[in-house]
Protein backbone atom coordinates (compact mmCIF):
# COMPACT_ATOMS: atom_id res chain seq x y z
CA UNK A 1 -39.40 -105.62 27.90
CA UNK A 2 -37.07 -108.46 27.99
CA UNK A 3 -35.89 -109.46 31.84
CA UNK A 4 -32.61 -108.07 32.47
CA UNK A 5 -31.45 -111.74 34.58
CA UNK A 6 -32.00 -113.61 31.22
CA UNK A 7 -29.18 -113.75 28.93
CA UNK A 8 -28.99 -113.88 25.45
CA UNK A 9 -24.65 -114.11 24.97
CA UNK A 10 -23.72 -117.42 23.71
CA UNK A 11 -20.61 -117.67 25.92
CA UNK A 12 -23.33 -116.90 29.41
CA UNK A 13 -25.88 -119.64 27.84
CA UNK A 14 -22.90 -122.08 27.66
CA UNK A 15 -22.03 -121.20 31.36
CA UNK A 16 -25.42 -121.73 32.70
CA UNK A 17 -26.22 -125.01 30.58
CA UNK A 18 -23.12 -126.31 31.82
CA UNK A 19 -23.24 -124.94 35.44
CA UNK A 20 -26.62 -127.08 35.59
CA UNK A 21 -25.08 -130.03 33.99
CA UNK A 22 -22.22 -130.34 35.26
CA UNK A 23 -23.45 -133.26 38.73
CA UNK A 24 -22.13 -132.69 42.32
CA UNK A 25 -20.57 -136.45 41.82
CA UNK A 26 -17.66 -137.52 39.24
CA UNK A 27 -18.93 -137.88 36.13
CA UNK A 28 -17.36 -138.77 32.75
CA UNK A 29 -16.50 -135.38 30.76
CA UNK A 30 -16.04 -135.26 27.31
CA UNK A 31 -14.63 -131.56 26.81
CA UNK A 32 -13.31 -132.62 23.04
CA UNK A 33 -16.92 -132.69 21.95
CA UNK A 34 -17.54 -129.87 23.39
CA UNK A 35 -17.98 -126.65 20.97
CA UNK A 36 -15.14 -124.14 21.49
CA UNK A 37 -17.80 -121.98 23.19
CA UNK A 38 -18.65 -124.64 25.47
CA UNK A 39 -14.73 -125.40 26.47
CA UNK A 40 -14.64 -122.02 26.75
CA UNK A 41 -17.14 -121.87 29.20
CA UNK A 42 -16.13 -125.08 30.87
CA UNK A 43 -12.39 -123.12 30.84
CA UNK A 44 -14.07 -120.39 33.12
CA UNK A 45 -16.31 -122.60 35.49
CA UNK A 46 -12.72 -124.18 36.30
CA UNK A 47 -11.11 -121.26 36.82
CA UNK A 48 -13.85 -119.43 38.86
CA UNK A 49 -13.72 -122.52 41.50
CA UNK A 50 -17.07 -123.68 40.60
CA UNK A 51 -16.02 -127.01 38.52
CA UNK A 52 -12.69 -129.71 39.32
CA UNK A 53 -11.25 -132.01 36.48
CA UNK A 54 -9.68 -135.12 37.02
CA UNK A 55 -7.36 -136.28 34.30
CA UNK A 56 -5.15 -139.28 33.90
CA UNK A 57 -2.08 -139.68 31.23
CA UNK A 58 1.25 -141.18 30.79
CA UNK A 59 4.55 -139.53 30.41
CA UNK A 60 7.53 -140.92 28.15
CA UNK A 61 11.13 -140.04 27.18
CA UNK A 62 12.10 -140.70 23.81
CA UNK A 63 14.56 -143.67 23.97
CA UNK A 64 14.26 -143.79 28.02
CA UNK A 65 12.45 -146.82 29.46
CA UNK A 66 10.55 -145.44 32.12
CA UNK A 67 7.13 -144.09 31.55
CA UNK A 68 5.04 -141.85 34.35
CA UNK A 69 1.38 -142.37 34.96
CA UNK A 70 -0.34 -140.10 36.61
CA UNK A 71 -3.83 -138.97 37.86
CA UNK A 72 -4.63 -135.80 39.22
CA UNK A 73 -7.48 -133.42 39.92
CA UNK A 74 -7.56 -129.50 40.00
CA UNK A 75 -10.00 -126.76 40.13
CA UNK A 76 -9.20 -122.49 40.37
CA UNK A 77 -6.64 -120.62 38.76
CA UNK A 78 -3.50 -122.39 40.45
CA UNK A 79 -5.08 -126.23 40.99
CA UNK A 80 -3.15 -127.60 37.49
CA UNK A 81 -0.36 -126.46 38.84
CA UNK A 82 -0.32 -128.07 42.10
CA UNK A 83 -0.90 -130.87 41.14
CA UNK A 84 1.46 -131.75 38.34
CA UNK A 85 4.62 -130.56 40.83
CA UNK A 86 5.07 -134.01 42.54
CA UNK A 87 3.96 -135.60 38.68
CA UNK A 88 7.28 -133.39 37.62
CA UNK A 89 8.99 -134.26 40.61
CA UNK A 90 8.84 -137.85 39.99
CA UNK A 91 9.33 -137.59 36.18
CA UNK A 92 12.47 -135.72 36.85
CA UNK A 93 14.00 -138.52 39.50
CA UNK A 94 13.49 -140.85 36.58
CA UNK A 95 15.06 -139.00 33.50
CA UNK A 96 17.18 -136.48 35.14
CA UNK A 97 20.59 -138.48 33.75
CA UNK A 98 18.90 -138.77 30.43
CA UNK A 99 18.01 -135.24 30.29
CA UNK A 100 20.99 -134.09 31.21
CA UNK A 101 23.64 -135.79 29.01
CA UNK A 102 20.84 -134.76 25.71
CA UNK A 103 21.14 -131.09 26.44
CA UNK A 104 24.54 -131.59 26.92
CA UNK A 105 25.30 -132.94 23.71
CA UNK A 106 22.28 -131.00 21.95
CA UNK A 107 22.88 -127.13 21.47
CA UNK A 108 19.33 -125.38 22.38
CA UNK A 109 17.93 -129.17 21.90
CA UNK A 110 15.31 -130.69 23.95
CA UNK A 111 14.59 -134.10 24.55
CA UNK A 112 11.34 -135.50 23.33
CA UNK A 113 8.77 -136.28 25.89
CA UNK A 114 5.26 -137.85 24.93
CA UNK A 115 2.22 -137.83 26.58
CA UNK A 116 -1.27 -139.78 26.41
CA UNK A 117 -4.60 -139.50 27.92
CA UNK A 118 -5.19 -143.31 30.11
CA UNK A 119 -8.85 -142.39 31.23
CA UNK A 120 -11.68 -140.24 30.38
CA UNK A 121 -11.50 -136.93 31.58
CA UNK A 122 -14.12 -136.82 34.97
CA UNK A 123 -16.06 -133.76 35.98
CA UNK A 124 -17.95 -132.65 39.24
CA UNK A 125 -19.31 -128.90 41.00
CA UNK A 126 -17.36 -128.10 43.43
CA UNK A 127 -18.95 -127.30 46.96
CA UNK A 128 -19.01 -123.61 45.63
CA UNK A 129 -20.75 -124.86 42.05
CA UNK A 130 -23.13 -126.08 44.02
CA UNK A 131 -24.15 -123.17 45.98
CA UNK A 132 -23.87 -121.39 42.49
CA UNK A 133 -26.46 -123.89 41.09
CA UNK A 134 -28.48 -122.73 43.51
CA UNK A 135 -28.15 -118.87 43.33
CA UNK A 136 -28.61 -119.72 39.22
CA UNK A 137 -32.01 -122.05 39.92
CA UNK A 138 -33.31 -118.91 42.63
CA UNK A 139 -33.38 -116.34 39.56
CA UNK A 140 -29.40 -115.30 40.17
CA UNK A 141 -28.73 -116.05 36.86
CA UNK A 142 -26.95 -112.47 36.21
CA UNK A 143 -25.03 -112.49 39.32
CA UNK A 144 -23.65 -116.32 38.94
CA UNK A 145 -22.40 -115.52 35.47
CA UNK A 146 -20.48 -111.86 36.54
CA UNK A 147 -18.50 -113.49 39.17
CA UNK A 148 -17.21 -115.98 36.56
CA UNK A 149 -16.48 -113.67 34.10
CA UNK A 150 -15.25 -111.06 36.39
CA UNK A 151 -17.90 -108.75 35.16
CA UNK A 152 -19.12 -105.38 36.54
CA UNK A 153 -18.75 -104.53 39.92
CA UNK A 154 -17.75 -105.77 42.21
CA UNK A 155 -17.01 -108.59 40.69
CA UNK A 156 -14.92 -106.86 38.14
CA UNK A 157 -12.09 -106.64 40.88
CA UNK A 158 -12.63 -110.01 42.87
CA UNK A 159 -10.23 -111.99 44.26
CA UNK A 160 -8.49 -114.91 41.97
CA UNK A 161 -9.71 -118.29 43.40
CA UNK A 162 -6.69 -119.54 43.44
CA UNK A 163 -8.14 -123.05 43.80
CA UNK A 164 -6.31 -126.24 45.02
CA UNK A 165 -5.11 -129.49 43.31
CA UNK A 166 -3.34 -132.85 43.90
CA UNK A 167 -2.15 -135.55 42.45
CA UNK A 168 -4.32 -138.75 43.33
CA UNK A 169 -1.85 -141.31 41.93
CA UNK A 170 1.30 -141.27 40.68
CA UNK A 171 3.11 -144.40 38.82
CA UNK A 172 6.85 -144.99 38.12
CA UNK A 173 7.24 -147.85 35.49
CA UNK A 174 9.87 -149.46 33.42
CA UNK A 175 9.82 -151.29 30.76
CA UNK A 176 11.98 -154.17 28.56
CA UNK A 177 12.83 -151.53 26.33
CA UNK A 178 11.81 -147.78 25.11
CA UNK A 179 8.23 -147.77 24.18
CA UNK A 180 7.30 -147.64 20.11
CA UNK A 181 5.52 -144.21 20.97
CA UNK A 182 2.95 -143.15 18.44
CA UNK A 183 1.41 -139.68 20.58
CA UNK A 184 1.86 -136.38 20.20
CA UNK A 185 4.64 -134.54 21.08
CA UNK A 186 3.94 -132.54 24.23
CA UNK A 187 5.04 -128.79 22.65
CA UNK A 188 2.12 -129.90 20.34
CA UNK A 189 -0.68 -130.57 22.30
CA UNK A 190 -3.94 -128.44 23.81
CA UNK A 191 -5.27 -128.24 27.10
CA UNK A 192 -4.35 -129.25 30.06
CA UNK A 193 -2.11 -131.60 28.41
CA UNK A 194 0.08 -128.59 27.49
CA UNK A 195 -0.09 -126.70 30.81
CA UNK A 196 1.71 -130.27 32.49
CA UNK A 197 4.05 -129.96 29.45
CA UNK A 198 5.27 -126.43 30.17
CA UNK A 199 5.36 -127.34 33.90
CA UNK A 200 7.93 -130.04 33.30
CA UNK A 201 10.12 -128.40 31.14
CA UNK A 202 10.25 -125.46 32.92
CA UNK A 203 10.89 -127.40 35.96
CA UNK A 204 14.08 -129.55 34.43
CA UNK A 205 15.34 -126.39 32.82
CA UNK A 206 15.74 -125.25 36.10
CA UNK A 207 17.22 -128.42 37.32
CA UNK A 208 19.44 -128.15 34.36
CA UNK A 209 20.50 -124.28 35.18
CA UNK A 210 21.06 -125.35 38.77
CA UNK A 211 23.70 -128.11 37.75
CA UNK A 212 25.52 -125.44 35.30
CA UNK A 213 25.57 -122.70 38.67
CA UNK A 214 22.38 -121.07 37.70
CA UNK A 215 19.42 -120.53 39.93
CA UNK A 216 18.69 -122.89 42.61
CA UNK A 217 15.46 -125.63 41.90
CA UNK A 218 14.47 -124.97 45.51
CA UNK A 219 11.38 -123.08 45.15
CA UNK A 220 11.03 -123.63 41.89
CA UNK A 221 7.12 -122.98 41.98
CA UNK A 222 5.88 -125.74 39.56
CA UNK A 223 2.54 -124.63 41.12
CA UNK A 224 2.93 -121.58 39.32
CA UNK A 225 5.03 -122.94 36.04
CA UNK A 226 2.51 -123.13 33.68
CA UNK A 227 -0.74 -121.99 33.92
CA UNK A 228 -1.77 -122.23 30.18
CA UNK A 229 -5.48 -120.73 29.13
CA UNK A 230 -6.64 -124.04 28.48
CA UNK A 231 -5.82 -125.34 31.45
CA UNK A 232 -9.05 -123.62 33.04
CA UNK A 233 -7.71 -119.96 33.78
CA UNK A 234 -9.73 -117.36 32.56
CA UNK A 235 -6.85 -114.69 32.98
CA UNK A 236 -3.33 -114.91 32.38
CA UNK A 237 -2.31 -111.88 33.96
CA UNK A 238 -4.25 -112.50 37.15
CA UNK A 239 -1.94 -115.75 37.78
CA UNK A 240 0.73 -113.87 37.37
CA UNK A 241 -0.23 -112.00 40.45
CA UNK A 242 0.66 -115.13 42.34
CA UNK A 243 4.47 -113.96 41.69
CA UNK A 244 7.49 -116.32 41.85
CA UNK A 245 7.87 -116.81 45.60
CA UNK A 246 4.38 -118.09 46.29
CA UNK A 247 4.74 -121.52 46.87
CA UNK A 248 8.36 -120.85 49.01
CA UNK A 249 8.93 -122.72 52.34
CA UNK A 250 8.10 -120.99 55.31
CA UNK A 251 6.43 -117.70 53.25
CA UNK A 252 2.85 -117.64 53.07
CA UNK A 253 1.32 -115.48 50.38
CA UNK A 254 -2.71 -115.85 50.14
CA UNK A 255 -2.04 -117.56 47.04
CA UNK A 256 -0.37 -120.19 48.92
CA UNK A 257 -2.52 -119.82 52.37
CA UNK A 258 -5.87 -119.86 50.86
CA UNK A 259 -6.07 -123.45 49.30
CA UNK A 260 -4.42 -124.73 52.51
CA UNK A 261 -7.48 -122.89 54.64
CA UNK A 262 -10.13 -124.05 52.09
CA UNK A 263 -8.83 -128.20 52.45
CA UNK A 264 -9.07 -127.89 56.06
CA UNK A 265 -12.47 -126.46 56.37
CA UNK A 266 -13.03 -129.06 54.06
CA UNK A 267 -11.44 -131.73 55.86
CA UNK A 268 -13.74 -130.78 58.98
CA UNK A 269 -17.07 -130.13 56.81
CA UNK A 270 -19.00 -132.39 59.78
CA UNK A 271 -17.47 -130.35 62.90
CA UNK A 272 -18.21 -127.05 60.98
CA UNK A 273 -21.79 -128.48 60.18
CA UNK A 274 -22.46 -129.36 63.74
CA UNK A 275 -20.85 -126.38 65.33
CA UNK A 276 -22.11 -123.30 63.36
CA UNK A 277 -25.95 -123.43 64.18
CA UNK A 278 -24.89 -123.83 68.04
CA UNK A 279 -22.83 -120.59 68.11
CA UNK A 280 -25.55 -118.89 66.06
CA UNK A 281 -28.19 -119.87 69.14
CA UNK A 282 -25.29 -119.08 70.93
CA UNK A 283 -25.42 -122.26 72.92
CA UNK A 284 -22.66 -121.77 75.72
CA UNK A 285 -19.33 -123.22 75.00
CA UNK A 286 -20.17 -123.32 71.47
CA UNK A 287 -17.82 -120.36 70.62
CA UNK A 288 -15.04 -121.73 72.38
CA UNK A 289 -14.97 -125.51 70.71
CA UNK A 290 -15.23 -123.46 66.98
CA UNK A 291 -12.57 -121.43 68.33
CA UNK A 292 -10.28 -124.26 69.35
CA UNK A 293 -11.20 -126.48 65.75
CA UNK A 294 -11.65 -122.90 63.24
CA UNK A 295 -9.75 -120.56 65.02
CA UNK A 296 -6.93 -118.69 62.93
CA UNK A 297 -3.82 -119.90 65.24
CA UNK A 298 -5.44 -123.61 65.51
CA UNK A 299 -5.72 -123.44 61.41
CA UNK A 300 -2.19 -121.91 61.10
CA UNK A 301 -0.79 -124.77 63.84
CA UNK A 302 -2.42 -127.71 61.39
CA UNK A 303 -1.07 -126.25 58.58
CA UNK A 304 2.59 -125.40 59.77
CA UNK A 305 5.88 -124.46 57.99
CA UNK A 306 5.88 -121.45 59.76
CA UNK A 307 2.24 -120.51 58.99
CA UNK A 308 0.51 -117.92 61.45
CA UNK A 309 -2.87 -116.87 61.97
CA UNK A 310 -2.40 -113.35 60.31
CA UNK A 311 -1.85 -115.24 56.98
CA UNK A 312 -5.11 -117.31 57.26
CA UNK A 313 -6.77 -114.24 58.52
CA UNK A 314 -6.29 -112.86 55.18
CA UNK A 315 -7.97 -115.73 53.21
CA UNK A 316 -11.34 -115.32 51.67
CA UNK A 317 -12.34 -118.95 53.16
CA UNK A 318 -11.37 -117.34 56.77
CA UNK A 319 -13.02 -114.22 56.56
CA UNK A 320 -16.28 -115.27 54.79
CA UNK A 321 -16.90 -118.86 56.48
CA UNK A 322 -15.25 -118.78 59.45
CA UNK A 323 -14.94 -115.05 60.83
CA UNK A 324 -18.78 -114.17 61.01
CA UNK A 325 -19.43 -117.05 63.20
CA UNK A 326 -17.42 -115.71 66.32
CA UNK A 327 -20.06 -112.70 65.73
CA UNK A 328 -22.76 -114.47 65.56
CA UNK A 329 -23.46 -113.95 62.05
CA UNK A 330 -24.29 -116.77 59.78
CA UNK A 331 -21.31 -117.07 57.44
CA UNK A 332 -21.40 -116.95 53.41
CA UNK A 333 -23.31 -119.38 51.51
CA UNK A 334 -24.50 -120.85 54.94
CA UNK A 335 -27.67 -123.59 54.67
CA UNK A 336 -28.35 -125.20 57.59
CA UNK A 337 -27.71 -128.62 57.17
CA UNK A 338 -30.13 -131.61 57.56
CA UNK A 339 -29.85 -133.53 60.39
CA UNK A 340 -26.87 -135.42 60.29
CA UNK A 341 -24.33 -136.88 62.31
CA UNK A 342 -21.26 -134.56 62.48
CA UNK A 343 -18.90 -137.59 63.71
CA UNK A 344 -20.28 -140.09 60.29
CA UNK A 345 -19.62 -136.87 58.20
CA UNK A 346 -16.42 -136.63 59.08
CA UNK A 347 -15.98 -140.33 58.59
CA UNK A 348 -17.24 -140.03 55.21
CA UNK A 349 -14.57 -137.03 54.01
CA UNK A 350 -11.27 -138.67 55.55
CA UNK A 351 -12.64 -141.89 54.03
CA UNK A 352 -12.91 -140.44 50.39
CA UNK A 353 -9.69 -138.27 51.18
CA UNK A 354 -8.06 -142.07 51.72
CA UNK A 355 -9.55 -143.51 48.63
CA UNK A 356 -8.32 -140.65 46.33
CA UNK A 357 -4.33 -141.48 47.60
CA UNK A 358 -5.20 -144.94 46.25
């Protein structure tokens, strides 16, 4: 009787082959050798949370001399997103006059913008690919592979991992003169490469409307612009439950909240370490220093614009890492660290937090 955790779908095999060699550290990724399976799968791992990409290009306007580089890293359904906003910000700064006076003098005409890939696409597991590696290695197999396809209950109705991402470098440029560009045009390319095309265009339409009394480009969620199939969301329609108004100052949507509450766990990985196992032994005092460092109103105080403890409350980082601690419960996913200095942990985050801006 074959085992019901073993899996004989191609697209599953491709999951788990990739899940388990995929490395906890940056790693080159080539995803256009990859089989269409494969990106699939790869497509899905980003989208479930599990993987982050880090990709690097160059922008261009025809006839414009100044060029954009970028890097920038995402992972879940919304990380592209988020991280190409300040990338459009910046490109629309540069060409905005350009832009402008084309469409002017160009009915329904766009100008051209280029693109190029400047480094190999990089690869790692996120903290939660790791603890999926593990659940996978520990005979999980079936579970791992429902919650990234959304398959079966209950992870048929599961939250989307929204996800988080950021631009690690951003460089304005210009040149003698317009550069002899040879690349594809953006409306023509795959992947990622066409979610960050959508996201700009949309984005200096709306400039565009705004100048000709349209809609205001104040809360123009670039976050949420594009979010193109191959940029690593398995569902359109689930984006789409982000709605327009998720990334609006001062309004906090769990879209918006949840990312925010999953960097600054992150941020404090070493406190959270140290902390957890003494409010577990319920060592006195313990309760009240996780309370004052992972306490909804101290989370919602760090993160500000108006953010209150309700809306972290309602994240699944809050309720499923933080929450069960103030009961005593061990919290999801918890392993008890080894020893380990909580201070040199911290140390270690804020110093590759400071190398990433470089």
């Amino acid at each position: 009787m074959p085992d019901p955790n073993v899996t004989t779908d191609a697209l599953d095999q491709a999951l788990s082959a990739l899940l388990s060699s995929i490395p906890p550290n940056w790693k080159p990724l080539d995803s256009d050798a990859l089989t269409a399976t494969e990106q699939e799968a790869l497509k899905l791992l980003t989208g479930a949370g599990l993987a982050e990409r880090r990709f690097g290009f160059r922008l261009c306007l025809l006839g414009h001399t100044v060029i954009i580089e970028a890097t920038i890293t995402a992972t879940g359904e919304q990380g592209l997103g988020q991280a190409v906003e300040p990338v459009a910000n910046a490109a629309w700064q540069a060409w905005a006059d350009e832009y402008r006076k084309y469409v002017g003098h160009t009915a329904g005409g766009r100008p051209q913008i280029h693109c190029e890939k400047t480094e190999s696409e990089m690869g790692r597991l996120t903290s939660y690919g790791q603890e999926a590696l593990a659940d996978l290695q520990s005979g999980q197999e079936k579970m791992v592979l429902d919650f990234i396809r959304r398959r079966g209950m209950p992870f048929s109705v599961r939250p989307v991992v929204a996800g988080e991402g950021r631009a690690e470098r951003i460089r304005v440029e210009r040149t003698a003169s317009p550069l002899d560009v040879k690349v594809a045009n953006l409306s023509e390319v795959t992947g990622p490469l066409a979610a960050i095309a959508e996201t700009l265009n949309k984005l200096f339409e709306k400039h565009v409307a705004a100048a000709a009394g349209g809609a205001p480009p104040e809360g123009h969620d670039a976050a949420n612009a594009s979010q193109a199939p191959d940029a690593g969301e398995p569902s359109r329609a689930l984006a789409k439950t982000a709605g327009p108004k998720a990334k609006r100052r001062g309004q906090w949507p769990v879209t918006r909240t949840q990312p925010e509450v999953a960097r600054y766990l992150s941020e404090r990985q070493g406190q959270y370490n140290d902390l957890v196992p003494k409010c577990l032994a319920r060592e006195p005092g313990a309760k009240k220093k996780f309370q004052d460092v992972f306490g909804p109103s101290a989370i919602a105080g760090a993160i500000g614009d108006r953010c209150e403890k309700q809306n972290v409350e309602k994240t699944d980082t809050y309720e499923k890492r933080i929450k069960p601690v103030f009961s005593g419960q061990a919290p999801e996913g918890w392993r008890p660290p080894k020893q380990h200095d909580a201070e040199l942990d911290d140390d270690i985050s804020r110093m590759h937090r400071e190398a990433g801006r470089g």
